[in-house]
Protein backbone atom coordinates (compact mmCIF):
# COMPACT_ATOMS: atom_id res chain seq x y z
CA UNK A 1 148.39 85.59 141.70
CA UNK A 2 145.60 87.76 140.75
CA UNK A 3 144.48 91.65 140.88
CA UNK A 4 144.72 91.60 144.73
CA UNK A 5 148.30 90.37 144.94
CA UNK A 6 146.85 86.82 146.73
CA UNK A 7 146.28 83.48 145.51
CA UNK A 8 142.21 83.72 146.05
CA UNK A 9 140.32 82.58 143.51
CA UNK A 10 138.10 85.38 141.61
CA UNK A 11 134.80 85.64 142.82
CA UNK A 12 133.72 87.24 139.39
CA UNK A 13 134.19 84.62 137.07
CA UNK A 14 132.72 81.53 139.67
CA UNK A 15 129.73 83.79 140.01
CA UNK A 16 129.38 84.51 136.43
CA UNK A 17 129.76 80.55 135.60
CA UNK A 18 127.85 80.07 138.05
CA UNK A 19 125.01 82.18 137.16
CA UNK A 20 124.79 80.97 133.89
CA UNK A 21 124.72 77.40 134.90
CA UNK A 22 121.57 77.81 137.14
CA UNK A 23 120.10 80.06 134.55
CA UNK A 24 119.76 77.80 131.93
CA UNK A 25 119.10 74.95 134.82
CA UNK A 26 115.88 77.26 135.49
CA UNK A 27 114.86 77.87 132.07
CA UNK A 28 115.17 74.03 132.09
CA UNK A 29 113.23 73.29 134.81
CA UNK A 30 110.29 75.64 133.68
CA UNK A 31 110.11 73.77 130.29
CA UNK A 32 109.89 70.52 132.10
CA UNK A 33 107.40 71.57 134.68
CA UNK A 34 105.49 73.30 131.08
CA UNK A 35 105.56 70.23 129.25
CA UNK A 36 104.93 67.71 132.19
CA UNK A 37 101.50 69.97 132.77
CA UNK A 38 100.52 69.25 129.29
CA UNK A 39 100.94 65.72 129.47
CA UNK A 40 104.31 65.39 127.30
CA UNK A 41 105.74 61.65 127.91
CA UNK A 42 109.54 60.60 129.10
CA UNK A 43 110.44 64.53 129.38
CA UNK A 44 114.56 64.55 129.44
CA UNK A 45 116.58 67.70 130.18
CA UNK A 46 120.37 67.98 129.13
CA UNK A 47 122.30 71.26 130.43
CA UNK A 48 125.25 71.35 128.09
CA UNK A 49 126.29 74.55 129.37
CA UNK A 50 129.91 75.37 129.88
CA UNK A 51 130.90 72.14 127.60
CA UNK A 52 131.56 74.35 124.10
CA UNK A 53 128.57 72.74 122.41
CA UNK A 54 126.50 75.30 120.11
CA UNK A 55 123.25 74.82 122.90
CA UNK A 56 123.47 75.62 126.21
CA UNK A 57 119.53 72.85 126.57
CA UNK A 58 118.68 69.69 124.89
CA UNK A 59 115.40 68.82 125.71
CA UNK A 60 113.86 65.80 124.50
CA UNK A 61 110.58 64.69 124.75
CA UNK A 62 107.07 62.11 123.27
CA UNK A 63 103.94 63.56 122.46
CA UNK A 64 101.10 61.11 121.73
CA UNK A 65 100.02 62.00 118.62
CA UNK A 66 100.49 64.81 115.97
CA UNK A 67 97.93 66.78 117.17
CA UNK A 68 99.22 66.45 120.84
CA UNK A 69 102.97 67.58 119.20
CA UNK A 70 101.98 70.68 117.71
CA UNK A 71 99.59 71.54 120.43
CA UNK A 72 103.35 71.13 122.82
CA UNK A 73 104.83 73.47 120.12
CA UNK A 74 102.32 75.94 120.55
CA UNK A 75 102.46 76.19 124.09
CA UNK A 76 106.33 76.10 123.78
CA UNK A 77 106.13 79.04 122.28
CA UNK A 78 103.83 80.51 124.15
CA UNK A 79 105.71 80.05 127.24
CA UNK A 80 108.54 81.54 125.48
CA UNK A 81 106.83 84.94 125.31
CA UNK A 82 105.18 84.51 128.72
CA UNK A 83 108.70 84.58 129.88
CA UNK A 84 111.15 87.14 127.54
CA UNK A 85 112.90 84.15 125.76
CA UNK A 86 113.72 84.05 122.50
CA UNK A 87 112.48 82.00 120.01
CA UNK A 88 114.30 81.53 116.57
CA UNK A 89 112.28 78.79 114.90
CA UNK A 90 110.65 75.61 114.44
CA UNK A 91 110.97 72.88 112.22
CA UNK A 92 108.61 69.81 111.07
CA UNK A 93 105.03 71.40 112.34
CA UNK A 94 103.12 70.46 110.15
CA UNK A 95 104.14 66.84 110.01
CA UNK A 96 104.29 66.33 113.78
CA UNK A 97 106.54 63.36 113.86
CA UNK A 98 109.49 65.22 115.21
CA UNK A 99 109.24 69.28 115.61
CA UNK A 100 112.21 71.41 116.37
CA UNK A 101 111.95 74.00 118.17
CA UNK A 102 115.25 76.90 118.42
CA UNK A 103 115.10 79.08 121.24
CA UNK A 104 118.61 80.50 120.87
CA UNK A 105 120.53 78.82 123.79
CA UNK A 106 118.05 75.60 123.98
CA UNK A 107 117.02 73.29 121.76
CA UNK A 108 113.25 71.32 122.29
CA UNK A 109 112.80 67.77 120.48
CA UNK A 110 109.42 66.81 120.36
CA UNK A 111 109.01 63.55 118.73
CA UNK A 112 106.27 60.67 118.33
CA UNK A 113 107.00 57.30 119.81
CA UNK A 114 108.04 55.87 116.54
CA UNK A 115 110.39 59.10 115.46
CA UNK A 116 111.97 59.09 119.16
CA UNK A 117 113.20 55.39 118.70
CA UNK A 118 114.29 55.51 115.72
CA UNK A 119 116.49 58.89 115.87
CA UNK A 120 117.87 58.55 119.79
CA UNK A 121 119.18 61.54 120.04
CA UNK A 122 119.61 61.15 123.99
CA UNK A 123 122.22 58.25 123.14
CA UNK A 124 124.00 60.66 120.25
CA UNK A 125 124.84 63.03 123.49
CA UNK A 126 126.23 59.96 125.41
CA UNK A 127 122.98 59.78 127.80
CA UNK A 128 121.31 56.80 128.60
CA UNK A 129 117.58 56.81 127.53
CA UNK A 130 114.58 56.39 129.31
């Protein structure tokens, strides 16, 4: 029974679910489409969203080289203030063999070759790689 006295299901709290599912599935996509422009290599995109995990994003990805990984970071970030999202941090820049980039409610994994197959994080989450 809800506020109405009925058994209809409230609208509010689909459309706020809802909402936030194809939010993040946006912010998603845009990071894809980003990345895929720059020439970023077996691009994956996990919405955890709604499943309790401490990301709402995982997105995993191969750059060709160091220089090609930061240059991703960079542009990462860039997009990130193109758009209004926040960005917390980033880890392993300098390196470039796997930088982590925090943007509050997504997580970006860019990795070389070598660091992507030996870490596979895709098969930690219980996704099949590419």
């Amino acid at each position: 029974m809800n506020k109405y006295g009925n058994n209809a299901t409230d609208v509010g709290a689909l459309t706020q679910d809802a909402a936030e599912t194809l939010r993040i599935e946006e912010k998603l996509a845009r990071i894809k489409a980003r990345l895929e422009e720059r020439k970023a290599e077996r691009v994956t995109c996990i919405n955890l969203s709604g499943k309790n995990f401490f990301v709402e994003g995982l997105v995993t990805l191969t750059a060709g080289s160091a220089r090609h990984a930061r240059s991703l970071a960079d542009d990462m970030a860039q997009l990130c203030h193109e758009q209004g999202w926040g960005y917390l941090h980033r880890e392993g820049y300098e390196l470039g063999q796997w930088i982590l980039l925090d943007l509050i409610d997504t997580v970006i994994n860019i990795f070389l070759e070598s660091s992507r197959e030996l870490y596979r994080l895709e098969s930690l989450w219980g996704f099949p790689e590419n």
